[in-house]
N, C-alpha and C. Protein backbone atom coordinates (compact mmCIF):
# COMPACT_ATOMS: atom_id res chain seq x y z
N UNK A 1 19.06 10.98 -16.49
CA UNK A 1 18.71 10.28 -15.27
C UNK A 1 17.44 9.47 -15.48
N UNK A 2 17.27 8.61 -14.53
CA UNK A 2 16.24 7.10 -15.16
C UNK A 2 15.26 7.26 -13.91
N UNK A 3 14.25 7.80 -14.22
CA UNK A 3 12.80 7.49 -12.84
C UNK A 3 12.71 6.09 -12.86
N UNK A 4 12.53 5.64 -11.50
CA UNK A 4 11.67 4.46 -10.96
C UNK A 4 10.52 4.52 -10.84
N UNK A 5 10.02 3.71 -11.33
CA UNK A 5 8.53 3.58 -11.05
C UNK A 5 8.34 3.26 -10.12
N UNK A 6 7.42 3.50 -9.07
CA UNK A 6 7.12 2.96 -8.28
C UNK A 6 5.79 2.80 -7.71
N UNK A 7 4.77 1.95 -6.93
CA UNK A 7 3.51 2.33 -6.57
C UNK A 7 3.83 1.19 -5.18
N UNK A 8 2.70 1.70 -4.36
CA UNK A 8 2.31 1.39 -2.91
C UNK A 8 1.54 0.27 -3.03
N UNK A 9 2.25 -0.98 -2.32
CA UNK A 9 1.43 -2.19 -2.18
C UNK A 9 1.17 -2.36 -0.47
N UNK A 10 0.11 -3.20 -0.48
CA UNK A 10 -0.15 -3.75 0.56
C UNK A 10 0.38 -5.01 1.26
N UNK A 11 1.39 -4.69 2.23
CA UNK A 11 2.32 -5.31 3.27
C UNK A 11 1.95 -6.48 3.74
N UNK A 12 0.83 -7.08 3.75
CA UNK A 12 -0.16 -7.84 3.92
C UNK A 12 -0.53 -9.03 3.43
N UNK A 13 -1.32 -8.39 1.70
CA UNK A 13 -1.36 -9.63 0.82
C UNK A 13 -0.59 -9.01 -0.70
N UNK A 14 -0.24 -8.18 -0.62
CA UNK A 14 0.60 -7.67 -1.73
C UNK A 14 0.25 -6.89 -3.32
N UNK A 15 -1.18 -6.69 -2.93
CA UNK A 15 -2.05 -5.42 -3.63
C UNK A 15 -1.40 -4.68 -3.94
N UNK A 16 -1.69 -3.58 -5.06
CA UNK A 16 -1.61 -2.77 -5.49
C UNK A 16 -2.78 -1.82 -5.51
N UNK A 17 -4.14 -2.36 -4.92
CA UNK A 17 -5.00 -1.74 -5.01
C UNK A 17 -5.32 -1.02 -4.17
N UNK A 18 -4.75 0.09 -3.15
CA UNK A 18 -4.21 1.00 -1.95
C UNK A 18 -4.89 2.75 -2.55
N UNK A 19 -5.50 2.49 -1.51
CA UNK A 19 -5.94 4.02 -1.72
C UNK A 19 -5.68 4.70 -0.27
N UNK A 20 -5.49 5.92 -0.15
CA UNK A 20 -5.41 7.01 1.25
C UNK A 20 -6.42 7.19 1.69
N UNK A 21 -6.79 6.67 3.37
CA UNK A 21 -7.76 6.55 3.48
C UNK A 21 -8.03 7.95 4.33
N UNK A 22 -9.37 8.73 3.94
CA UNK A 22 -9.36 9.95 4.08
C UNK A 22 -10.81 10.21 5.19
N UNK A 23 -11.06 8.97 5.70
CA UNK A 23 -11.89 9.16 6.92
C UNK A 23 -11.72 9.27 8.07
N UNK A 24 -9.80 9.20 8.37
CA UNK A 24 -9.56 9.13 9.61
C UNK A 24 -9.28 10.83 10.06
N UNK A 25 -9.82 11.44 10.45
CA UNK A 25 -9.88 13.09 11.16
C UNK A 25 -8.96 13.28 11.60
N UNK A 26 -8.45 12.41 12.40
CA UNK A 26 -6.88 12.61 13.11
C UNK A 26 -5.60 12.72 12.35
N UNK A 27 -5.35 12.17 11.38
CA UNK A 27 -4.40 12.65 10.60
C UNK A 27 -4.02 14.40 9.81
N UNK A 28 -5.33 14.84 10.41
CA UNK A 28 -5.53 16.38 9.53
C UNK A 28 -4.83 17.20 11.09
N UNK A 29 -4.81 16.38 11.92
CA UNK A 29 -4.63 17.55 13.07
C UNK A 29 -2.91 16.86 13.82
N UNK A 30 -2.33 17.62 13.92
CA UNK A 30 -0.99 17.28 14.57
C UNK A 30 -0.02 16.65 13.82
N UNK A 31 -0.05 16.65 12.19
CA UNK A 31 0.93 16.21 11.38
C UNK A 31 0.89 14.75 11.78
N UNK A 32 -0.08 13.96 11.83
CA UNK A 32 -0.15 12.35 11.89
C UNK A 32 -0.34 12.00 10.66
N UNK A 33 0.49 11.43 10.72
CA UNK A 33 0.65 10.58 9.09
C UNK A 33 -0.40 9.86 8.12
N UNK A 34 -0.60 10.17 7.34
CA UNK A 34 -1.89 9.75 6.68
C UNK A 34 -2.05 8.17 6.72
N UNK A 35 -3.13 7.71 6.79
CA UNK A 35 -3.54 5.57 6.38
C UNK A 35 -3.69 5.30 5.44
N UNK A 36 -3.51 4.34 4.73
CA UNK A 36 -4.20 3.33 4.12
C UNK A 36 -4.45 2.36 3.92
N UNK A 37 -5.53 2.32 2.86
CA UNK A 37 -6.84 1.34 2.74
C UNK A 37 -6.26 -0.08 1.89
N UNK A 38 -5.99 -0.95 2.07
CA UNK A 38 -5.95 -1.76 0.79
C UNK A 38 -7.44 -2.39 0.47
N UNK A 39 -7.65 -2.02 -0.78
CA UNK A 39 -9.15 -2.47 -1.02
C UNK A 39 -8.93 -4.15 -1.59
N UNK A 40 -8.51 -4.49 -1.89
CA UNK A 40 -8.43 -5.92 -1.52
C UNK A 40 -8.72 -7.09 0.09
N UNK A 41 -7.86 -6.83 0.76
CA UNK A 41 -8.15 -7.53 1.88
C UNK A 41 -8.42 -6.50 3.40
N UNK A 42 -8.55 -5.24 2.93
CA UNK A 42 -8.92 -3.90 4.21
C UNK A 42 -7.98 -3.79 5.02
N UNK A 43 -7.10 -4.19 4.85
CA UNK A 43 -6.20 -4.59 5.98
C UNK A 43 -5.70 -2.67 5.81
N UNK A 44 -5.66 -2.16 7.16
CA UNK A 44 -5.35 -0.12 7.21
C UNK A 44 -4.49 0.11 7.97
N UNK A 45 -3.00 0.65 7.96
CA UNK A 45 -2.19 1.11 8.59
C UNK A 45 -1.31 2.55 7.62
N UNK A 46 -0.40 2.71 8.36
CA UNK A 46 0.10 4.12 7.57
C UNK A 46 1.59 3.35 7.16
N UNK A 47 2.14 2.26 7.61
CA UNK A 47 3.11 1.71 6.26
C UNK A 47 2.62 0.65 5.13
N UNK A 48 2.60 1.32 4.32
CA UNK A 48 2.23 0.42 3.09
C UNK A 48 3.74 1.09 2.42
N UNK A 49 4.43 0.05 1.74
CA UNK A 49 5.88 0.61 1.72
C UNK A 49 5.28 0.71 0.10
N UNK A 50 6.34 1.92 -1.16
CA UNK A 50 6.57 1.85 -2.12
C UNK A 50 7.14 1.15 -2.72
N UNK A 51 6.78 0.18 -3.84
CA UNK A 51 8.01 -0.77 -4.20
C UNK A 51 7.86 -0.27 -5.65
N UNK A 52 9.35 -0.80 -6.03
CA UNK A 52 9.52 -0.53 -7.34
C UNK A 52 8.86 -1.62 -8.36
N UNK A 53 8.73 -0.95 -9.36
CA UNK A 53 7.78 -2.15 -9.90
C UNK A 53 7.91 -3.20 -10.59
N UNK A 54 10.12 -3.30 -11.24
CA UNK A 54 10.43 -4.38 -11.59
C UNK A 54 10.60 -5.28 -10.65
N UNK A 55 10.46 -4.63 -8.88
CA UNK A 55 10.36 -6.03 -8.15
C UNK A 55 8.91 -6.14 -7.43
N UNK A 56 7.81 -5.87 -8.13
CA UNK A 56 6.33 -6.01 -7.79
C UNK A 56 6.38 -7.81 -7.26
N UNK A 57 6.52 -8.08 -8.46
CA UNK A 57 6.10 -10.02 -8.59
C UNK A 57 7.13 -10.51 -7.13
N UNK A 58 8.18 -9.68 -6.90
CA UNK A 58 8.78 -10.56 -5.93
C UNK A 58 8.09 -10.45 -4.50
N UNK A 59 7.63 -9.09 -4.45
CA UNK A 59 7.29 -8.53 -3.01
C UNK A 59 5.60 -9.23 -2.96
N UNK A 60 4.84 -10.05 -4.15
CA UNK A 60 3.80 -9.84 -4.17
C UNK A 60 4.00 -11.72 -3.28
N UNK A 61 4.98 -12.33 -4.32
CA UNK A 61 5.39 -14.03 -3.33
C UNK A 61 5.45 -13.54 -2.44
N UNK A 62 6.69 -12.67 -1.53
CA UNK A 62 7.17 -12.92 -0.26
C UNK A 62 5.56 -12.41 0.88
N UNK A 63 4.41 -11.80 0.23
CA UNK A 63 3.45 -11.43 0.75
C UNK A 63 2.04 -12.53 0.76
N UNK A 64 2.60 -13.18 0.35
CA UNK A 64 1.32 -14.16 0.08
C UNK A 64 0.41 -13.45 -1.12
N UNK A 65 0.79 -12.91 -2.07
CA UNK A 65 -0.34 -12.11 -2.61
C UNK A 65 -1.38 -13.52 -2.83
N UNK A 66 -2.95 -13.07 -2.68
CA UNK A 66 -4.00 -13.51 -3.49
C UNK A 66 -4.85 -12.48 -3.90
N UNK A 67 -5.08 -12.68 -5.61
CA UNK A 67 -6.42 -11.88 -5.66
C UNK A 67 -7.92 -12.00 -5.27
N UNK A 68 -8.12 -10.50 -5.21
CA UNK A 68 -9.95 -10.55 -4.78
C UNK A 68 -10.50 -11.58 -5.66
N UNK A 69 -11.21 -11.93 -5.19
CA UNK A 69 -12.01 -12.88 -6.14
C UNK A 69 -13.81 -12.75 -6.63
């Protein structure tokens, strides 16, 4: 059987640079779904979808990706 790779981009501008953001308190209480951070453009919600990573480059066009600069 064949793993996918996959990693969490940002829905936004199409980062890869997404971390869990672990300052919000409320997610620890009542099973609320964890956030995150895209450290690129900050943009914080709890869908940042997984994409696979032979279609990174596509999801990164249909997102406008730009890098930090």
């Amino acid at each position: 059987m064949v793993k996918i790779k996959k990693v969490r981009a940002c829905p936004k501008c199409g980062s890869i640079d997404v971390k869990k953001d672990d300052k919000k308190a409320l997610q620890f209480i009542g099973g609320i779904s964890p956030q995150f951070k895209c450290n690129n453009c900050k943009f914080t919600s709890i869908l940042f979808p997984e994409v696979d990573v032979k279609n990174l480059k596509q999801f990164q066009k249909n997102a406008n990706y730009k890098s930090k600069k």
